[in-house]
N, C-alpha and C. Protein backbone atom coordinates (compact mmCIF):
# COMPACT_ATOMS: atom_id res chain seq x y z
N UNK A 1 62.63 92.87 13.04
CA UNK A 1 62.28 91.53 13.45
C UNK A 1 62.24 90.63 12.22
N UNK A 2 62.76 89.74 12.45
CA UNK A 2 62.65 88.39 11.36
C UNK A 2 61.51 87.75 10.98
N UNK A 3 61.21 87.34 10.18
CA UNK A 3 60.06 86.55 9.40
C UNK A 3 60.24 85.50 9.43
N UNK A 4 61.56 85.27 9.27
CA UNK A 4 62.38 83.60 8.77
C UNK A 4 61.32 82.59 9.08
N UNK A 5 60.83 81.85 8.41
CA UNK A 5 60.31 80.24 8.70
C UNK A 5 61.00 79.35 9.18
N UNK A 6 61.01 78.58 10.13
CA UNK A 6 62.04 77.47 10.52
C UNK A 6 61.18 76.54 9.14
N UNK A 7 62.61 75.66 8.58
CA UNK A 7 62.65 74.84 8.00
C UNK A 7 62.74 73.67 8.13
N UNK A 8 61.82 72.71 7.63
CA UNK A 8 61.58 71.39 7.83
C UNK A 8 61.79 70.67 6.80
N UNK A 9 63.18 69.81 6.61
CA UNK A 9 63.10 68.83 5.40
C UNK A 9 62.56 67.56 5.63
N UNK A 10 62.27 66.92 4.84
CA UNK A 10 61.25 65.32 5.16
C UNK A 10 61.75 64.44 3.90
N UNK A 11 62.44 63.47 4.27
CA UNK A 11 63.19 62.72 3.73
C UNK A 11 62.73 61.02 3.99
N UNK A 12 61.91 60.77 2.94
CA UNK A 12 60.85 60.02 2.97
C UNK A 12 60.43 59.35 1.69
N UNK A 13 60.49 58.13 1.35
CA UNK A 13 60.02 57.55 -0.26
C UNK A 13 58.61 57.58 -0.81
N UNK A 14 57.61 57.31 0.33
CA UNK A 14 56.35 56.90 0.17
C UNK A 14 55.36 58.71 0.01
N UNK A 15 55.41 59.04 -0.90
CA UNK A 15 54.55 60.21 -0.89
C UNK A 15 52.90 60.56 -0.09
N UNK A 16 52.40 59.72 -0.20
CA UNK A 16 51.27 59.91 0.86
C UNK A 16 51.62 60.15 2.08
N UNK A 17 52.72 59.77 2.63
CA UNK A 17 53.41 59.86 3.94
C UNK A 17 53.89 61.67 3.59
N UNK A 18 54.62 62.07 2.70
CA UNK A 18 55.62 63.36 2.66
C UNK A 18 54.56 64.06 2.59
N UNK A 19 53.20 63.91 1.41
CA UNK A 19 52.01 64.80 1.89
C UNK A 19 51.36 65.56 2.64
N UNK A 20 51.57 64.44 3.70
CA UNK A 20 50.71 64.55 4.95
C UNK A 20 51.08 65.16 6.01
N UNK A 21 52.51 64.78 5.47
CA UNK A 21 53.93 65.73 6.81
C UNK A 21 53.92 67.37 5.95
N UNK A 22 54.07 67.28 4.70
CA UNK A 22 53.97 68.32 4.05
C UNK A 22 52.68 69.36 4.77
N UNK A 23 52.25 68.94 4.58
CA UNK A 23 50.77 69.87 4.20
C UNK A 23 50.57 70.13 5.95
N UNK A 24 50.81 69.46 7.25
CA UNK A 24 50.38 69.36 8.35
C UNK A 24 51.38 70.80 8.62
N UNK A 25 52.73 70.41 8.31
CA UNK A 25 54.14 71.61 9.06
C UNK A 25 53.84 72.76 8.08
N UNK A 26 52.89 72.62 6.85
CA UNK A 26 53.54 73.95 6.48
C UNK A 26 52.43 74.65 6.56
N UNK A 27 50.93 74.06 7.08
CA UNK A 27 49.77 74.44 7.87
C UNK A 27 50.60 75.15 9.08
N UNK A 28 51.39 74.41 9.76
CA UNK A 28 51.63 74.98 11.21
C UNK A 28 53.17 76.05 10.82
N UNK A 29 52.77 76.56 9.70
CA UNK A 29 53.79 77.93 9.54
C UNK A 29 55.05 77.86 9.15
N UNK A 30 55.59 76.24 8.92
CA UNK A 30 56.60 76.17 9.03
C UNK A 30 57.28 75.66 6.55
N UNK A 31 58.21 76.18 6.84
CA UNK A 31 58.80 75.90 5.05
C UNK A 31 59.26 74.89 5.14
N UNK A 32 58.78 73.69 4.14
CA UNK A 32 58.80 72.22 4.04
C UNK A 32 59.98 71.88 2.60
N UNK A 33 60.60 71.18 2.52
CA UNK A 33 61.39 71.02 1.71
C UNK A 33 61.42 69.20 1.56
N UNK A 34 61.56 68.54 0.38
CA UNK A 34 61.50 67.22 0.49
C UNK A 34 62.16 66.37 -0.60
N UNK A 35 62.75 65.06 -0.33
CA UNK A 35 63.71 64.52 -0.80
C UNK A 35 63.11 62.52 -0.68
N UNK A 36 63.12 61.92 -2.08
CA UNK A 36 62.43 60.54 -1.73
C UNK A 36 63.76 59.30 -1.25
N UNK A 37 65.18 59.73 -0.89
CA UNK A 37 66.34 58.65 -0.48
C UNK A 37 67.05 59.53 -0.15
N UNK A 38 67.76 58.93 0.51
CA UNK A 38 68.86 59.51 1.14
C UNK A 38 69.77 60.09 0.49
N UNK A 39 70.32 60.10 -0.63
CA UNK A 39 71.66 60.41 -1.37
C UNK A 39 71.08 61.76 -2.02
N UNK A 40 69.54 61.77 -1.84
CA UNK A 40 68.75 63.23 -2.76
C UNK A 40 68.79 64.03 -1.10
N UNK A 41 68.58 63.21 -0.11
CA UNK A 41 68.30 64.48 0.83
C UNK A 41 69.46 64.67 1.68
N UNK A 42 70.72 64.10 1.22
CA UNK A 42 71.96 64.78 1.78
C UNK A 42 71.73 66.18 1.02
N UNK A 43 71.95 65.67 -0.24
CA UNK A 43 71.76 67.04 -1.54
C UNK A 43 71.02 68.16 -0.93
N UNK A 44 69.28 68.16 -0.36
CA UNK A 44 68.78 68.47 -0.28
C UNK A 44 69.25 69.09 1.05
N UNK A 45 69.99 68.80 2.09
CA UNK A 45 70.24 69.31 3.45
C UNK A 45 71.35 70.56 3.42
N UNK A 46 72.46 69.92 2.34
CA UNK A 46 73.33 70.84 1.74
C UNK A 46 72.53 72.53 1.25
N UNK A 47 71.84 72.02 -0.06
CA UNK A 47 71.19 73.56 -0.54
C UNK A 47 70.21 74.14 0.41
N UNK A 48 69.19 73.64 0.96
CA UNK A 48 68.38 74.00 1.77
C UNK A 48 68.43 74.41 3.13
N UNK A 49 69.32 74.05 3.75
CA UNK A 49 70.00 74.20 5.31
C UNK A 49 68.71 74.04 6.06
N UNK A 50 67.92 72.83 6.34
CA UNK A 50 67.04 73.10 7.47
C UNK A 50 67.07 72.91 8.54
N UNK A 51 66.00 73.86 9.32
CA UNK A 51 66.48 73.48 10.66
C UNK A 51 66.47 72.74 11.69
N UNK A 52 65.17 70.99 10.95
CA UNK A 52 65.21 69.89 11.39
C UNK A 52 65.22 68.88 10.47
N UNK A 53 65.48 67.97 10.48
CA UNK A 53 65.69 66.84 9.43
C UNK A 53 64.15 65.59 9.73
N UNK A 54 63.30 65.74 9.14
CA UNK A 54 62.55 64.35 9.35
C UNK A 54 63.01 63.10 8.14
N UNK A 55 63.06 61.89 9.04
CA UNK A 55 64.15 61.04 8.03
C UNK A 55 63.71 59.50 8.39
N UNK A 56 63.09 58.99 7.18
CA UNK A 56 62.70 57.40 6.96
C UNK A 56 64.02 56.49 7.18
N UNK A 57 63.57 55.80 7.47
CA UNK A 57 64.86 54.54 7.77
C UNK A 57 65.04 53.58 6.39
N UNK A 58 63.78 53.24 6.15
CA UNK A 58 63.71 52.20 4.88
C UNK A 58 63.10 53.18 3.85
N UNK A 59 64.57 52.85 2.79
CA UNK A 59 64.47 54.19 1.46
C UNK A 59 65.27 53.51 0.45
N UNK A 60 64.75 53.75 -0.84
CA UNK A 60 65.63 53.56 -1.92
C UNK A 60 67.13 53.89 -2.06
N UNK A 61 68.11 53.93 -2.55
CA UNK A 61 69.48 54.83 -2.59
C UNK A 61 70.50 54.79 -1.75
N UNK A 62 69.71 55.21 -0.67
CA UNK A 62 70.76 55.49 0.31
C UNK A 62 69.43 55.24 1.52
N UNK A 63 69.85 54.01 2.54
CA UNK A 63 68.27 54.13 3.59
C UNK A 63 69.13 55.16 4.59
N UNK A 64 67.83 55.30 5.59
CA UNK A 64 68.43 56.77 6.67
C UNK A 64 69.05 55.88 7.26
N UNK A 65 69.53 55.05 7.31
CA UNK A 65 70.97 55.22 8.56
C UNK A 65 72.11 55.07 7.95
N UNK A 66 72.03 54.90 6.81
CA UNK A 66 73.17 55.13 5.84
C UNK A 66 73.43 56.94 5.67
N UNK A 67 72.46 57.43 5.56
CA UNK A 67 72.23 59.01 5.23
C UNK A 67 72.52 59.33 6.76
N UNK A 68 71.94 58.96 7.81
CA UNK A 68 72.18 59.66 9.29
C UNK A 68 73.57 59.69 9.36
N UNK A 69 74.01 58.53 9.14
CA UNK A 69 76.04 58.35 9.30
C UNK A 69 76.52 59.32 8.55
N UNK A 70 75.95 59.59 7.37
CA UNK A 70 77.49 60.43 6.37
C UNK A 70 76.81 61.91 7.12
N UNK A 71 75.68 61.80 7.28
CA UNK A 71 74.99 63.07 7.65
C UNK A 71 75.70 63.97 9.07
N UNK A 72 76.17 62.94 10.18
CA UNK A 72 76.84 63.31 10.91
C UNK A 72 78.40 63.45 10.52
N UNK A 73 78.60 62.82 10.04
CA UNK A 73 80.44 62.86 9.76
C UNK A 73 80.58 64.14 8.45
N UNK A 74 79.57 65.27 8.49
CA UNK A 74 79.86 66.09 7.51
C UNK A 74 79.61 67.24 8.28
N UNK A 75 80.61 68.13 8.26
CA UNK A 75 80.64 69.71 9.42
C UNK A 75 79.34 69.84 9.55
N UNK A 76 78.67 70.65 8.12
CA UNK A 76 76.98 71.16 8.08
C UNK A 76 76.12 69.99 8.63
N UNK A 77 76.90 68.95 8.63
CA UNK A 77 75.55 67.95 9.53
C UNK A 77 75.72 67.73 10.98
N UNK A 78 76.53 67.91 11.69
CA UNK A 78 76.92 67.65 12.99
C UNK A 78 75.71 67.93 13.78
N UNK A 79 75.52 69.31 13.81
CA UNK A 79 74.59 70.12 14.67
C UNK A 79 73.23 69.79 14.10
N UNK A 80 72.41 69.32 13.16
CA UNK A 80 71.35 69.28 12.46
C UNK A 80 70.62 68.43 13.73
N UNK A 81 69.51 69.16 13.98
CA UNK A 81 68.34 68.37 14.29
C UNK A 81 67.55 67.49 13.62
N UNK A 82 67.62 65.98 13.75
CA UNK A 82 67.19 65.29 12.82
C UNK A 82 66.43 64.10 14.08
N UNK A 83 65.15 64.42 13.36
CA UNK A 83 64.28 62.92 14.11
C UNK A 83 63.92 61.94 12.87
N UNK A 84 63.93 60.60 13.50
CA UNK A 84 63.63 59.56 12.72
C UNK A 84 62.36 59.05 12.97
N UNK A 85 61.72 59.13 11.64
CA UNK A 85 60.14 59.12 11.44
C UNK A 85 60.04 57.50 10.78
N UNK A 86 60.01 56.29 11.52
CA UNK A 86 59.91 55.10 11.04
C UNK A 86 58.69 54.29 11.19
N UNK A 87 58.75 52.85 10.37
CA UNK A 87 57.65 52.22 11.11
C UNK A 87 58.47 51.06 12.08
N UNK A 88 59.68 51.01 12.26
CA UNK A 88 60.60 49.98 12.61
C UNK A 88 60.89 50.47 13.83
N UNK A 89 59.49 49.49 15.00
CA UNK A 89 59.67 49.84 15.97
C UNK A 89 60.34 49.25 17.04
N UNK A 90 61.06 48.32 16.51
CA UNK A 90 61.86 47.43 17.89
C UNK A 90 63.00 48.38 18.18
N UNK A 91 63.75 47.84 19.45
CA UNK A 91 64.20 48.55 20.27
C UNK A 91 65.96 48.20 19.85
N UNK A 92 66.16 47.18 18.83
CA UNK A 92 67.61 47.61 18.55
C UNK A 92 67.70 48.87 17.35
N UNK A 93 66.70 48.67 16.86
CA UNK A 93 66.67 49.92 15.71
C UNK A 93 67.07 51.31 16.51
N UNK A 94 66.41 51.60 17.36
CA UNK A 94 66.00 52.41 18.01
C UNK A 94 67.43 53.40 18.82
N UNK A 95 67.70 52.02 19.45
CA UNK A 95 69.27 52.09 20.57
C UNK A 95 70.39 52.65 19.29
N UNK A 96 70.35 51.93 17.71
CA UNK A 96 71.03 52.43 17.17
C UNK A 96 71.29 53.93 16.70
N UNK A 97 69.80 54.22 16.44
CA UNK A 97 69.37 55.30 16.24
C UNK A 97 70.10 56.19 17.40
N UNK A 98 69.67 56.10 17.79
CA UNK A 98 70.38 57.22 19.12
C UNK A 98 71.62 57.22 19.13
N UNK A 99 72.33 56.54 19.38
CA UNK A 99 73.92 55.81 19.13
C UNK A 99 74.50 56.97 18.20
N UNK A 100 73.55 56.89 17.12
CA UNK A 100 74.36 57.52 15.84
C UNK A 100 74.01 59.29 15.93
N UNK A 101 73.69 59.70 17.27
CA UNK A 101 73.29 61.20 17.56
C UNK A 101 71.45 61.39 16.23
N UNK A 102 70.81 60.50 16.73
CA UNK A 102 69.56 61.17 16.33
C UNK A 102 69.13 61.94 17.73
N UNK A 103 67.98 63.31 17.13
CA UNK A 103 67.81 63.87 18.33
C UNK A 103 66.23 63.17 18.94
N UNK A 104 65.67 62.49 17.89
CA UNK A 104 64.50 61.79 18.21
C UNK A 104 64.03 60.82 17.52
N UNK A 105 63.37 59.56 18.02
CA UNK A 105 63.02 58.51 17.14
C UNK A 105 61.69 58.65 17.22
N UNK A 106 60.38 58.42 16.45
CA UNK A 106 59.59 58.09 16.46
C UNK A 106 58.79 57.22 15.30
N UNK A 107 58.02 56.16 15.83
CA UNK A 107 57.85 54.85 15.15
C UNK A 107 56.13 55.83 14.35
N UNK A 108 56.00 55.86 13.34
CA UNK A 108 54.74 56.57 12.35
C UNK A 108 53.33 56.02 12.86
N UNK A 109 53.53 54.68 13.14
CA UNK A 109 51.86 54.12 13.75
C UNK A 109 51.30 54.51 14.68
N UNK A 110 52.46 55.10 15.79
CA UNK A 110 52.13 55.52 16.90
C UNK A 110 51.51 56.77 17.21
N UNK A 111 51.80 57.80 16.45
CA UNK A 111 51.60 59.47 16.29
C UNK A 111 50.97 59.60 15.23
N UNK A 112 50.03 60.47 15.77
CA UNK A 112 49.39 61.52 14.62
C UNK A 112 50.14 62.28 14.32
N UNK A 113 50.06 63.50 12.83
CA UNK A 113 51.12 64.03 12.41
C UNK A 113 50.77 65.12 13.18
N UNK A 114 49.80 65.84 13.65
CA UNK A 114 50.22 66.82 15.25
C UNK A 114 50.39 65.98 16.25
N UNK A 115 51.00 64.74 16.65
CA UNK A 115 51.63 64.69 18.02
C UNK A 115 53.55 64.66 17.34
N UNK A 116 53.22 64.28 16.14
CA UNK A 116 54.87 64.46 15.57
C UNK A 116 55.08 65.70 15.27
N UNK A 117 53.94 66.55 15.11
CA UNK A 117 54.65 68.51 14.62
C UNK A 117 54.59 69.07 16.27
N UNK A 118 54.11 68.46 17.44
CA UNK A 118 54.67 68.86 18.97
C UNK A 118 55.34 68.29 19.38
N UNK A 119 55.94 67.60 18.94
CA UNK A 119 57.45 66.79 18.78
C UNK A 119 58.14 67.55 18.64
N UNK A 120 58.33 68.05 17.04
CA UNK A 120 59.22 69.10 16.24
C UNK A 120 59.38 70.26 17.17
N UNK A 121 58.46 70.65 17.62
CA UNK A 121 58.03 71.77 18.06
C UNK A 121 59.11 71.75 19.29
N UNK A 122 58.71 70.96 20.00
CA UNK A 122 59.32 70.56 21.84
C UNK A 122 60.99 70.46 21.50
N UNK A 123 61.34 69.89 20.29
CA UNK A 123 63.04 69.81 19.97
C UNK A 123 63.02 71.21 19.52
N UNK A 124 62.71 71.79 18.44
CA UNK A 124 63.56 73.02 18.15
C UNK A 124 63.23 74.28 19.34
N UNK A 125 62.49 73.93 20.06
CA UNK A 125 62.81 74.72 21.75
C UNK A 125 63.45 74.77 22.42
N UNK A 126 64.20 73.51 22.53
CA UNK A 126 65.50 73.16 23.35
C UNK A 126 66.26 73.72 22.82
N UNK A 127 66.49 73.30 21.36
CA UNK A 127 67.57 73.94 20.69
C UNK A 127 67.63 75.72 20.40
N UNK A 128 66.56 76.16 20.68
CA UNK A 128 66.31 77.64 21.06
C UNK A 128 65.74 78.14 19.27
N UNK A 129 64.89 77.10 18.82
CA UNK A 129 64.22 77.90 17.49
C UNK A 129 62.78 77.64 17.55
N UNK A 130 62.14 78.63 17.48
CA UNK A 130 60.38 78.45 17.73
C UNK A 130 59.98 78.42 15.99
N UNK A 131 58.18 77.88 15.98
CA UNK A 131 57.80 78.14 14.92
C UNK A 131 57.88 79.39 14.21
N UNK A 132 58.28 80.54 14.61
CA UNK A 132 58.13 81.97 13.49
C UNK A 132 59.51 82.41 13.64
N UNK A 133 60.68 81.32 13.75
CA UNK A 133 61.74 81.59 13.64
C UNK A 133 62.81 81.32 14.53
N UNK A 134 64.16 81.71 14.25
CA UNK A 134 65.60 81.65 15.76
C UNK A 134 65.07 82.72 16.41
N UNK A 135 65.34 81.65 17.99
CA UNK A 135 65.10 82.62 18.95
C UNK A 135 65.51 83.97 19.01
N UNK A 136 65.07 85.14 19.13
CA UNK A 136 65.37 86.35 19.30
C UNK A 136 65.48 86.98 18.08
N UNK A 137 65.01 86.09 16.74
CA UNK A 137 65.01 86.71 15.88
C UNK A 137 63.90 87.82 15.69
């Protein structure tokens, strides 16, 4: 039987924010990996392969929907589970977001970081990966 940790990258500028996501997912079992712009956490998606993407919209470098676009138009990114963790809550942001294959948006004011790690949780189920690993591992 497998051990594997599902992996969580968090791609995020403001460190009190990556902290808090940090320290909450890797409380709830899970291996945290982290990147402060986009052009570090393509990098970072490449070496690390995780198995959801949490991803700021407004970022130094490269903002996430600049990073979501190349992120999809690259083989290893197609399939990536990636939710968008913003404070930009109007509803064209949003429509775009989806548009561009995010698997979830959520606006940061709204959620505590356990209603966003049963978030995580509820997507990599669908996609058939639980917290202590791929299914059937």
């Amino acid at each position: 039987m497998s051990t594997t940790k599902v992996k969580v990258a968090i791609i995020e500028d403001d460190m009190a924010i990556v902290q808090m996501y940090r320290t909450k997912f890797e409380t709830e079992g899970y291996d945290v990996a982290t990147a402060p712009d986009g052009a570090s956490g393509l990098e970072l998606i490449d070496s690390f392969e995780p198995d959801i993407v949490l991803l700021d919209l407004m970022m130094p470098n490269m903002n996430g929907l600049d990073m979501l676009s190349k992120l999809r138009s690259q083989p290893n990114g197609r399939n990536a589970k990636v939710v968008v963790l913003t404070n930009m809550g109007d509803t064209e942001t949003a429509t775009r977001v989806y548009k561009m294959a995010a698997d979830d948006y959520i606006v940061k004011a709204e959620m505590t970081p356990k209603q966003v790690a049963e978030r995580v949780k509820t997507l990599l189920a669908k996609g058939g990966v639980s917290a202590a690993g791929p299914a059937g591992a």
